[in-house]
C-alpha atoms as a PDB file:
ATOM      1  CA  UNK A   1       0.000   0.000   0.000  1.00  0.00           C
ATOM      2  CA  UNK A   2       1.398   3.281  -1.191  1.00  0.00           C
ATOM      3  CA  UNK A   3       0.968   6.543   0.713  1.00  0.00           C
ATOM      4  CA  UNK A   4      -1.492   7.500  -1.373  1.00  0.00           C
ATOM      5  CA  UNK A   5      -3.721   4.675  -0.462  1.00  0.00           C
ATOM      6  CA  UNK A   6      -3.159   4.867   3.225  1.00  0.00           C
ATOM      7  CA  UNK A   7      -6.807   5.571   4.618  1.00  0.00           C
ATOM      8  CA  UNK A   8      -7.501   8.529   6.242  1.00  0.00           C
ATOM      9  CA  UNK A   9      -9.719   9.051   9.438  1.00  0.00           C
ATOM     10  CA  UNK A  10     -12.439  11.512   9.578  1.00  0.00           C
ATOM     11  CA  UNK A  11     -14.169  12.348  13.018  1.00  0.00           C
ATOM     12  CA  UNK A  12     -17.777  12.831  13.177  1.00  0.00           C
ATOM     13  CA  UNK A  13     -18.257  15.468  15.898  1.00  0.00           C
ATOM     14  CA  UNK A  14     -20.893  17.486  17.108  1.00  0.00           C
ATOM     15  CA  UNK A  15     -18.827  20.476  15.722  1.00  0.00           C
ATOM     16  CA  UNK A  16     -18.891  18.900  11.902  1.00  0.00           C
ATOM     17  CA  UNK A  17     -16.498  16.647  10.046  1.00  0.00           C
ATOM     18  CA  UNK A  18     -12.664  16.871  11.320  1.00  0.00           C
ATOM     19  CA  UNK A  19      -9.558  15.446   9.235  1.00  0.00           C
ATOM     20  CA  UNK A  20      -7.305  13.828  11.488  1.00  0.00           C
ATOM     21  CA  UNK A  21      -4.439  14.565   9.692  1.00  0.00           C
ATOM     22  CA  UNK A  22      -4.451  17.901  10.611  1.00  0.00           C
ATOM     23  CA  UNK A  23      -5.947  18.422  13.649  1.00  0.00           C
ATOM     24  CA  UNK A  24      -6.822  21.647  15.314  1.00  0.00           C
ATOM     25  CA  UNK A  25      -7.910  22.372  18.795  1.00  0.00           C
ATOM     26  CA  UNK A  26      -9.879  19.379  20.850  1.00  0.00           C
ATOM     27  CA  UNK A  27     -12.020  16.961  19.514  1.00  0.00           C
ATOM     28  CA  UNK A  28     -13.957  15.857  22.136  1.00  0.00           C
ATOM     29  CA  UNK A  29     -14.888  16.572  25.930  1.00  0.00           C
ATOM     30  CA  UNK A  30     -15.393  13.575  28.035  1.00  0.00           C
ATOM     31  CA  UNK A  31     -15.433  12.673  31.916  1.00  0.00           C
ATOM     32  CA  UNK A  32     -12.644  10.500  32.775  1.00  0.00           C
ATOM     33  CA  UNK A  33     -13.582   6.707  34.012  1.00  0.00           C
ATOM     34  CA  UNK A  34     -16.168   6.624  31.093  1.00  0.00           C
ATOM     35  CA  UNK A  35     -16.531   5.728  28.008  1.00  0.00           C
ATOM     36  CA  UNK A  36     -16.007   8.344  25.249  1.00  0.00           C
ATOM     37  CA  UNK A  37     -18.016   7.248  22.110  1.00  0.00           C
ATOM     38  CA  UNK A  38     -15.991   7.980  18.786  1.00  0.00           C
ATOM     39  CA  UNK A  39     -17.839   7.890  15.410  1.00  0.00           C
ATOM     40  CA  UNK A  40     -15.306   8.383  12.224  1.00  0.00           C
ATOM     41  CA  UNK A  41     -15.424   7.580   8.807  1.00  0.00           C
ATOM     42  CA  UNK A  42     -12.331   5.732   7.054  1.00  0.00           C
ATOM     43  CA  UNK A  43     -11.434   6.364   3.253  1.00  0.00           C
ATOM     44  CA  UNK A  44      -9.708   2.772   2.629  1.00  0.00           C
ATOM     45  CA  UNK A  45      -9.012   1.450  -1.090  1.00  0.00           C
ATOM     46  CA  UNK A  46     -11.871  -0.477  -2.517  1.00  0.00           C
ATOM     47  CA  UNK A  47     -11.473  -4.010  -1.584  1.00  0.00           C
ATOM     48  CA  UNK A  48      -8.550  -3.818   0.844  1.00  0.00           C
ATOM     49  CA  UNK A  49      -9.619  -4.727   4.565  1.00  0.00           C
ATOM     50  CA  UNK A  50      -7.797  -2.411   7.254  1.00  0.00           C
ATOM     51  CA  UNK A  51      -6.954  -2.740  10.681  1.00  0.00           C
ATOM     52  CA  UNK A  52      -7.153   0.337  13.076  1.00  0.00           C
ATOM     53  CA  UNK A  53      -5.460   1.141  16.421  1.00  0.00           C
ATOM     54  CA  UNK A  54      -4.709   3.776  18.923  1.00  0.00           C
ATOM     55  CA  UNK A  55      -1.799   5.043  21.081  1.00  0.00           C
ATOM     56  CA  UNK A  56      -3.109   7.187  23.790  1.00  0.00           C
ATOM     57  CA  UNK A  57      -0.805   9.579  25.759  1.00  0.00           C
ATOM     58  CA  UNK A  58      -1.591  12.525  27.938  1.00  0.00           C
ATOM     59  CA  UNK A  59      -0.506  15.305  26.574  1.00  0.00           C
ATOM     60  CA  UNK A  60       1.595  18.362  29.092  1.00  0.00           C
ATOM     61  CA  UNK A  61       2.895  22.064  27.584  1.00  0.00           C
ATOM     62  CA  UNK A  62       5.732  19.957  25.647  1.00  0.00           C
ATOM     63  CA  UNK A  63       5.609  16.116  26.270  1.00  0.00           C
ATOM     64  CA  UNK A  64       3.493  13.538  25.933  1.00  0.00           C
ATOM     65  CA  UNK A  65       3.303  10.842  28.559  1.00  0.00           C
ATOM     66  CA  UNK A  66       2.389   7.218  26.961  1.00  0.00           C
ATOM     67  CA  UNK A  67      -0.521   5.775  29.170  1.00  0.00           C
ATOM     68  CA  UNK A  68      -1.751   2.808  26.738  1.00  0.00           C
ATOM     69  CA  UNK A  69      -0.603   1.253  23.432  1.00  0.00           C
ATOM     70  CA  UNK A  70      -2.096  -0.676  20.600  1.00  0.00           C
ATOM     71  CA  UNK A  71      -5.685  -0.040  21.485  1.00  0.00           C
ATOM     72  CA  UNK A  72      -8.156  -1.878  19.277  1.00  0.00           C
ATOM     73  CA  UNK A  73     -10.257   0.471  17.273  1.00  0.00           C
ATOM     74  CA  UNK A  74     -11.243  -1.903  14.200  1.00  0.00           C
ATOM     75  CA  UNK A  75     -10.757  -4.831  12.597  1.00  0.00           C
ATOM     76  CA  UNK A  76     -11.269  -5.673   8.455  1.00  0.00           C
ATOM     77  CA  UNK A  77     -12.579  -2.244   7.762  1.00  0.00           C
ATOM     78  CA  UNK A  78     -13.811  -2.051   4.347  1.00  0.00           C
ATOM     79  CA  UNK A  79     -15.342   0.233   1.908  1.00  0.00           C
ATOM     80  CA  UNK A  80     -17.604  -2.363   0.339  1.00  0.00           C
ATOM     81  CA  UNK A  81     -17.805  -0.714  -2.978  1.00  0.00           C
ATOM     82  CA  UNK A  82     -19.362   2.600  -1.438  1.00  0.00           C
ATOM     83  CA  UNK A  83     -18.594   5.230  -4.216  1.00  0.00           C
ATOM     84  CA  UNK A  84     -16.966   7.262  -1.612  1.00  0.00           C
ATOM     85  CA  UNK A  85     -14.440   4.571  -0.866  1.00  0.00           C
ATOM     86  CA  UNK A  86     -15.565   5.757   2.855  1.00  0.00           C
ATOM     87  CA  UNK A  87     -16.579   3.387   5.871  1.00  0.00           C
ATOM     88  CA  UNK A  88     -18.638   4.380   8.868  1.00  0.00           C
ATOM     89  CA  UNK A  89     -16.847   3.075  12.392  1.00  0.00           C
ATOM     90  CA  UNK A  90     -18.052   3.763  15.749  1.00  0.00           C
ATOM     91  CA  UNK A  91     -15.620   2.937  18.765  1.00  0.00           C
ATOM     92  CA  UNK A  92     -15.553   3.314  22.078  1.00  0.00           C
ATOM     93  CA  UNK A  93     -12.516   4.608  23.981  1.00  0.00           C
ATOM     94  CA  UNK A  94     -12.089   3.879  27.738  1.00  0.00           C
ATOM     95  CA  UNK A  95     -11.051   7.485  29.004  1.00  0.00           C
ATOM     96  CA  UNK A  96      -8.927   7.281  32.124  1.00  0.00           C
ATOM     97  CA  UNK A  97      -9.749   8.776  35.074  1.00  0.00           C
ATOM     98  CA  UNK A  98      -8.488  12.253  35.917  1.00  0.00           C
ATOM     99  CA  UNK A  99      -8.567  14.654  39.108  1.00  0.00           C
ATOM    100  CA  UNK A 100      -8.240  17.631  36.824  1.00  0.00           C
ATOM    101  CA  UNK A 101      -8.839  18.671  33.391  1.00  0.00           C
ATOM    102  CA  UNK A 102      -6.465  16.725  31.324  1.00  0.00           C
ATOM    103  CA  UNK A 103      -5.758  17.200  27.637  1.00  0.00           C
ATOM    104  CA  UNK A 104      -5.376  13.474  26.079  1.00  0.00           C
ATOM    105  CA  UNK A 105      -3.669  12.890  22.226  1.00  0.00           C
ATOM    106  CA  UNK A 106      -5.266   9.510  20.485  1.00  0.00           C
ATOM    107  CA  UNK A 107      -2.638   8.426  17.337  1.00  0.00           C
ATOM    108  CA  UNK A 108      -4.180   6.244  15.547  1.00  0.00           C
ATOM    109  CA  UNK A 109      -2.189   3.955  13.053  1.00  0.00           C
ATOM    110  CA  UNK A 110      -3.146   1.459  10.326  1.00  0.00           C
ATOM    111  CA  UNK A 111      -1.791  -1.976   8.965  1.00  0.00           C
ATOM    112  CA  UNK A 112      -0.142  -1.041   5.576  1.00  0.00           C
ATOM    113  CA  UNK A 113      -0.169  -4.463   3.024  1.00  0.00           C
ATOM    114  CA  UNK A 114       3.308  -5.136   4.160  1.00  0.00           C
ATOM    115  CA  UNK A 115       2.118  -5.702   7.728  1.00  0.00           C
ATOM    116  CA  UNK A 116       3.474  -2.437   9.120  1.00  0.00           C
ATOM    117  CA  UNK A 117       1.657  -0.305  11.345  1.00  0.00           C
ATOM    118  CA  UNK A 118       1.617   3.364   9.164  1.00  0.00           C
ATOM    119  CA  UNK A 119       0.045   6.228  11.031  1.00  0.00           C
ATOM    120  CA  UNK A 120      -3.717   7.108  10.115  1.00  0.00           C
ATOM    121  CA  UNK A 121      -3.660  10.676  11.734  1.00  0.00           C
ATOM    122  CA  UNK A 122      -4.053  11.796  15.197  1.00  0.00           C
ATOM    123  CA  UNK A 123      -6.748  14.493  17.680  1.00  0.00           C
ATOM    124  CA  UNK A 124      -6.727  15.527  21.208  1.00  0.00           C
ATOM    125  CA  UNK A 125      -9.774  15.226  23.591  1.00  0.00           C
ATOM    126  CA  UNK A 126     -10.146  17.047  26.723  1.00  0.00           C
ATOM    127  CA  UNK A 127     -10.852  14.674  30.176  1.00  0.00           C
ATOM    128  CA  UNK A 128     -12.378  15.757  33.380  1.00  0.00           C
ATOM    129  CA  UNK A 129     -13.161  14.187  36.823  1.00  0.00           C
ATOM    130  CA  UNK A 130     -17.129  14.153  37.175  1.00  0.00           C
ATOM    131  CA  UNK A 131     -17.860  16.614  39.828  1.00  0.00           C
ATOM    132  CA  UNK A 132     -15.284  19.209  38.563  1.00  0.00           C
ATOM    133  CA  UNK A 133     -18.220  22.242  38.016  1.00  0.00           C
ATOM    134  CA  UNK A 134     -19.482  21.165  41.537  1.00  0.00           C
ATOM    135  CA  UNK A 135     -16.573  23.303  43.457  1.00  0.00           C
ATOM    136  CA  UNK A 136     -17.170  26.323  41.201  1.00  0.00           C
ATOM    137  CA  UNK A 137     -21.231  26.220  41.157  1.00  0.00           C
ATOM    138  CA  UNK A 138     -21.303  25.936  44.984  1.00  0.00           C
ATOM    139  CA  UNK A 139     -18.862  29.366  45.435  1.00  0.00           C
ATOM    140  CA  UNK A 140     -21.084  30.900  42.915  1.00  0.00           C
ATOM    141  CA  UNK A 141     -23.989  30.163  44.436  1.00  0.00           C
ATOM    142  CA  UNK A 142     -22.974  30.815  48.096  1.00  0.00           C
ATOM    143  CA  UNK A 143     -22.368  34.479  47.206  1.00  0.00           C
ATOM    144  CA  UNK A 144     -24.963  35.257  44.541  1.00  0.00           C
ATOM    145  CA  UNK A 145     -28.468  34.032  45.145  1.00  0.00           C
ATOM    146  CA  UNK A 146     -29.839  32.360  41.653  1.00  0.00           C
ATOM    147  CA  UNK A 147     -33.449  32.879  40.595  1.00  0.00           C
ATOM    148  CA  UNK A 148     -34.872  31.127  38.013  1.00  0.00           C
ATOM    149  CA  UNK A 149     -37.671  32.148  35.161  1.00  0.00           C
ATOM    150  CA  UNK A 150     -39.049  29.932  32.709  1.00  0.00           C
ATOM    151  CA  UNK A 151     -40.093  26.831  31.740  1.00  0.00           C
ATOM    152  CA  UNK A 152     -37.034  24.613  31.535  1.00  0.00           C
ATOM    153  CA  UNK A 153     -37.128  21.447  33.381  1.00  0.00           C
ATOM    154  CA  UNK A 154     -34.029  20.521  32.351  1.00  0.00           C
ATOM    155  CA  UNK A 155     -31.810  23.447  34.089  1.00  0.00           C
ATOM    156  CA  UNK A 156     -33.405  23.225  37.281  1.00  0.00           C
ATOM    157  CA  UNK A 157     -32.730  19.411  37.536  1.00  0.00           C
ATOM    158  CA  UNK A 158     -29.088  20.264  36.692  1.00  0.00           C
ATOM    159  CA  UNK A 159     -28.791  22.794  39.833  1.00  0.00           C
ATOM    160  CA  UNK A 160     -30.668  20.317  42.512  1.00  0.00           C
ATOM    161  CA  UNK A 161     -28.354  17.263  41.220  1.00  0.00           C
ATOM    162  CA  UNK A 162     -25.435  19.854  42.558  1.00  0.00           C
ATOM    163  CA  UNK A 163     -27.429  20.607  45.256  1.00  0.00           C
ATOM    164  CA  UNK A 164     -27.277  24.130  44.303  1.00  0.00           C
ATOM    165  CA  UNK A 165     -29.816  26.222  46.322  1.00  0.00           C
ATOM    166  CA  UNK A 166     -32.088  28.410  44.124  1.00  0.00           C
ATOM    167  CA  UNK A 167     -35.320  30.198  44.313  1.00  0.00           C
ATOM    168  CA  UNK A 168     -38.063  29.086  41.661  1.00  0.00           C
ATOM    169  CA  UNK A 169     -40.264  32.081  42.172  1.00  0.00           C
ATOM    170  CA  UNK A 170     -40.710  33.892  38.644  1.00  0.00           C
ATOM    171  CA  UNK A 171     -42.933  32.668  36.004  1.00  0.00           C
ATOM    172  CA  UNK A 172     -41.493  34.350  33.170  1.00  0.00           C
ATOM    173  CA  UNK A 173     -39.294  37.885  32.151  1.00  0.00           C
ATOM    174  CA  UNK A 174     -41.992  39.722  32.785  1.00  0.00           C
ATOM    175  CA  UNK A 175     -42.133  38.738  36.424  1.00  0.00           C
ATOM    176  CA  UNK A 176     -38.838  39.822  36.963  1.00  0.00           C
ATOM    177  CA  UNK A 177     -38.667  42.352  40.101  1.00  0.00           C
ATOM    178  CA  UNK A 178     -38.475  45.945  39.132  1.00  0.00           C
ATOM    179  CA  UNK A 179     -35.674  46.297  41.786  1.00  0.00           C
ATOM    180  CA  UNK A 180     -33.345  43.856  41.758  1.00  0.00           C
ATOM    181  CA  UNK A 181     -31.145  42.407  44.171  1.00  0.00           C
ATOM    182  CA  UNK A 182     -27.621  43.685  43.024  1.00  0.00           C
ATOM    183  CA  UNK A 183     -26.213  40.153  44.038  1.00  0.00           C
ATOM    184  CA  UNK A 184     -28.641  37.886  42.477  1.00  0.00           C
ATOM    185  CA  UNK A 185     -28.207  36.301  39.371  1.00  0.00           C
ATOM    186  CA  UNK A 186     -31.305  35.918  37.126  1.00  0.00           C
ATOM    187  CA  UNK A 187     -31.577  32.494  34.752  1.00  0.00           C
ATOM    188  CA  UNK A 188     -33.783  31.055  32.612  1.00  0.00           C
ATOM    189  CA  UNK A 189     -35.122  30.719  29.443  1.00  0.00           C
ATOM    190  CA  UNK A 190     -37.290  32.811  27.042  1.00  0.00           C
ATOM    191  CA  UNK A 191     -37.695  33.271  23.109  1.00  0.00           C
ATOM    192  CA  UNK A 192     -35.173  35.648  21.540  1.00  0.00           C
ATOM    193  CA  UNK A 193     -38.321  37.905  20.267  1.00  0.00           C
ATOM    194  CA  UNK A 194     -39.458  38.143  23.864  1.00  0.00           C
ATOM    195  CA  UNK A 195     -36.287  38.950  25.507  1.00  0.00           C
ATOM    196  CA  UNK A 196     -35.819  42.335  22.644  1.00  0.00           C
ATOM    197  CA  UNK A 197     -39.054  43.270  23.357  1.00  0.00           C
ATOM    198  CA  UNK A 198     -38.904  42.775  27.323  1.00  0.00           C
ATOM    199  CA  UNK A 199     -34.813  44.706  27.024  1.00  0.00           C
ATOM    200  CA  UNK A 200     -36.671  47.672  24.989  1.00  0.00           C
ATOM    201  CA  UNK A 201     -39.534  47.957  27.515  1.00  0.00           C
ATOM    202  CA  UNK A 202     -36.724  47.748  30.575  1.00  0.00           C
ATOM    203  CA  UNK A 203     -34.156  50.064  29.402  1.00  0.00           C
ATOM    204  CA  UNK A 204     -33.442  50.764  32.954  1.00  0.00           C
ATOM    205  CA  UNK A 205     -33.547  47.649  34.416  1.00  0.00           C
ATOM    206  CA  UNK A 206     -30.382  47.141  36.975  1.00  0.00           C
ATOM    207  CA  UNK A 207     -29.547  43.167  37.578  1.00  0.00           C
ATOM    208  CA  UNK A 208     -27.543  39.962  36.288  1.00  0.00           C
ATOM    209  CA  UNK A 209     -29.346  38.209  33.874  1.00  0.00           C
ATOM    210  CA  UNK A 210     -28.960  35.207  32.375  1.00  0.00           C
ATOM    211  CA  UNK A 211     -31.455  34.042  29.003  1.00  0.00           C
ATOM    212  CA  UNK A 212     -30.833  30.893  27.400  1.00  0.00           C
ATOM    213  CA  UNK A 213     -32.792  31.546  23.828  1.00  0.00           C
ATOM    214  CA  UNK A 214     -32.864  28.447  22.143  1.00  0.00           C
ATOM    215  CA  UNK A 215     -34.756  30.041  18.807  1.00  0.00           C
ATOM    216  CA  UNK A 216     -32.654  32.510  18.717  1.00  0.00           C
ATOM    217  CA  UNK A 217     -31.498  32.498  14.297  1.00  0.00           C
ATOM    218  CA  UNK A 218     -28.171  34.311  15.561  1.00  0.00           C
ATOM    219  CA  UNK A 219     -24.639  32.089  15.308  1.00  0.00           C
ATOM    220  CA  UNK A 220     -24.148  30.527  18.442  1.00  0.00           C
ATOM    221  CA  UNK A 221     -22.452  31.460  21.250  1.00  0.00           C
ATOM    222  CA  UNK A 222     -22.461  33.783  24.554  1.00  0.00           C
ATOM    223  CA  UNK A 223     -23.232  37.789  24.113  1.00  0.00           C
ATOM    224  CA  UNK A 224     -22.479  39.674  26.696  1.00  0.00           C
ATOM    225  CA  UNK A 225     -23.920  43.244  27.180  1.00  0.00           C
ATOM    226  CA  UNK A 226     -23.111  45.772  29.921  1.00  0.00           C
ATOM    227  CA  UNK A 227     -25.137  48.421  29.763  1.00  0.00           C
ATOM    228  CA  UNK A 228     -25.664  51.456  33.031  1.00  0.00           C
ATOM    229  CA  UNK A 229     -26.792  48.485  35.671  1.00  0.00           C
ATOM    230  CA  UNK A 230     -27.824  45.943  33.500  1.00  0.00           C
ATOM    231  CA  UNK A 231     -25.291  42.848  32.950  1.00  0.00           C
ATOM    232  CA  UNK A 232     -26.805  40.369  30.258  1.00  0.00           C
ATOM    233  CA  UNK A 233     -25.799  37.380  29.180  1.00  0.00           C
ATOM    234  CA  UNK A 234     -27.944  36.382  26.081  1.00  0.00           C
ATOM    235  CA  UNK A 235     -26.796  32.338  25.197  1.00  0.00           C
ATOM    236  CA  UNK A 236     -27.652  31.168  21.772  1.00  0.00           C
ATOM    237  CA  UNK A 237     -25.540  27.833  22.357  1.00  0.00           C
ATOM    238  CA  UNK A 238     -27.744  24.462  22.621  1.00  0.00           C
ATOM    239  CA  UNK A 239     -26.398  23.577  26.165  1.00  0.00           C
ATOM    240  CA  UNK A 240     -29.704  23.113  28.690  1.00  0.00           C
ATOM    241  CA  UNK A 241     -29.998  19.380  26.780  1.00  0.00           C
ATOM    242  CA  UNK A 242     -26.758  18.468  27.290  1.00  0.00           C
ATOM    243  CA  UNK A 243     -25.904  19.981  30.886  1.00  0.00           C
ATOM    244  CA  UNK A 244     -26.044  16.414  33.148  1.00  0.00           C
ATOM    245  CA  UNK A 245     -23.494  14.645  30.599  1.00  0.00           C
ATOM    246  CA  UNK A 246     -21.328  16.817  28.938  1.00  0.00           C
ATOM    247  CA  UNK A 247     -18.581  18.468  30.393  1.00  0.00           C
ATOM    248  CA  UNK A 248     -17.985  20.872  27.648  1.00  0.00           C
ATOM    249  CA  UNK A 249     -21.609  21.912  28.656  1.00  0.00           C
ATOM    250  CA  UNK A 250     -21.435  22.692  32.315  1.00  0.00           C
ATOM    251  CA  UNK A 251     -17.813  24.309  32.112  1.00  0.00           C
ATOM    252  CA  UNK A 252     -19.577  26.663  29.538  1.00  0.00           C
ATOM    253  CA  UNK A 253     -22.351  27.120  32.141  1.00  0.00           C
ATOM    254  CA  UNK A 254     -19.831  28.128  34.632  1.00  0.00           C
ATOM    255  CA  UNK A 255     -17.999  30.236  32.335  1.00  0.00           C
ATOM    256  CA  UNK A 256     -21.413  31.987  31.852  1.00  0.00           C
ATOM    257  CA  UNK A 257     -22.052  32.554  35.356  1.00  0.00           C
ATOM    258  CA  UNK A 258     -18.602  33.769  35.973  1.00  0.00           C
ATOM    259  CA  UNK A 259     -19.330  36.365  33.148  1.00  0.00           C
ATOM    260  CA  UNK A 260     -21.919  38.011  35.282  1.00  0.00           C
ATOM    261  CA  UNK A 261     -20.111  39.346  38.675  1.00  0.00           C
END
């Protein structure tokens, strides 16, 4: 097998298609002593069967520490005749566990015809112990009471599996109080149409707010606007689904809270 037919790998992330051949940034967030589920796709020559494995090191400022070798990802991969020359794989990597957030590199390497293992490209993945947001949420919490608006069930079981104290005592943004408590932080959820219209109404309004607007037709991410008393942070990113089993998630979360003190 030349190097033009060695197969490439081709992650299937949440964030789109990634070439592991040239990597950039992390792949994948996953809590250490799980499971990390890994779907790829693997261009292979028509007709030739391939074998896949992983190295897996953790990964300091300038050296990698080897912590397993020769991981099985696949056996006899083939393209059966797909026009694409592409095959669908889905693995499962045993992530080790961690007391702090650990960057982790997977090499991955594939048997050429000559029986050597050639390397197949390469991504990093970030590890954390379960629990880690628990430390930061509790300080957060213990110095800024957190009232919640809205309907989402999915938030409030978040904060009461962290045992995070909160009052549930607003239906909606237009129950918010006129006079805020300086200290309090405001969350919940509401349409992006009915948080400009409730902002415009409230151009005075002094408080920490947090909206999670899951309609909202603007890119994704975390907008931020200071403005006389008012600190908003307006999240367009999909993360109230995801917030019991993704770290990624409730780091973001934190991040977010952070953002208004």
């Amino acid at each position: 097998m030349n190097a033009a037919a060695l197969p490439v790998v081709i992650l299937l992330t949440v964030l789109g298609a990634v070439k592991t051949d040239s990597p950039t940034g992390v792949a994948y967030h996953a809590f250490g002593g799980r499971p990390l589920k890994i779907e790829f796709a693997v261009e292979v020559p028509v007709g030739v069967p391939v074998d896949i494995r992983a190295d897996l090191f953790q990964k300091g400022e300038s050296l990698l520490a080897p912590l397993q070798k020769d991981i099985l990802v696949a056996q006899a991969v083939r393209s059966d005749g797909q026009p694409s020359g592409r095959a669908l794989v889905a693995w499962e990597l045993a992530v080790p566990e961690v007391k702090r957030e650990t960057k982790m590199l997977v090499r991955l390497k594939s048997k050429s015809a000559s029986g050597e293992w050639v390397s197949a490209g390469q991504f990093l993945f970030a590890a954390y112990p379960p629990g880690f947001a628990d430390e930061a949420l509790a300080g957060i919490s213990k110095d800024r009471p957190i009232h919640m608006f809205g309907e989402n069930k999915n938030l409030r079981a978040f904060l009461k599996t962290k045992k995070l104290a909160f009052d549930d005592d607003l239906e909606g943004l237009s129950s918010l109080p006129v006079d805020p408590d300086a200290k309090a932080i405001y969350i919940g959820e509401a349409a992006a149409a009915d948080l400009s219209a409730w902002l415009a109404a409230h151009s005075g309004w002094r408080g920490n707010l947090v909206v999670f607007c899951p309609d909202a037709t603007s890119m994704p991410g975390v907008f931020v606007t200071v403005r006389g008393g008012l600190r908003l942070a307006k999240v367009t990113l999909p993360l109230l689904n995801s917030l019991s089993n993704d770290p990624l998630s409730q780091k973001t979360f934190v991040e977010i809270l952070n953002t208004n003190q």
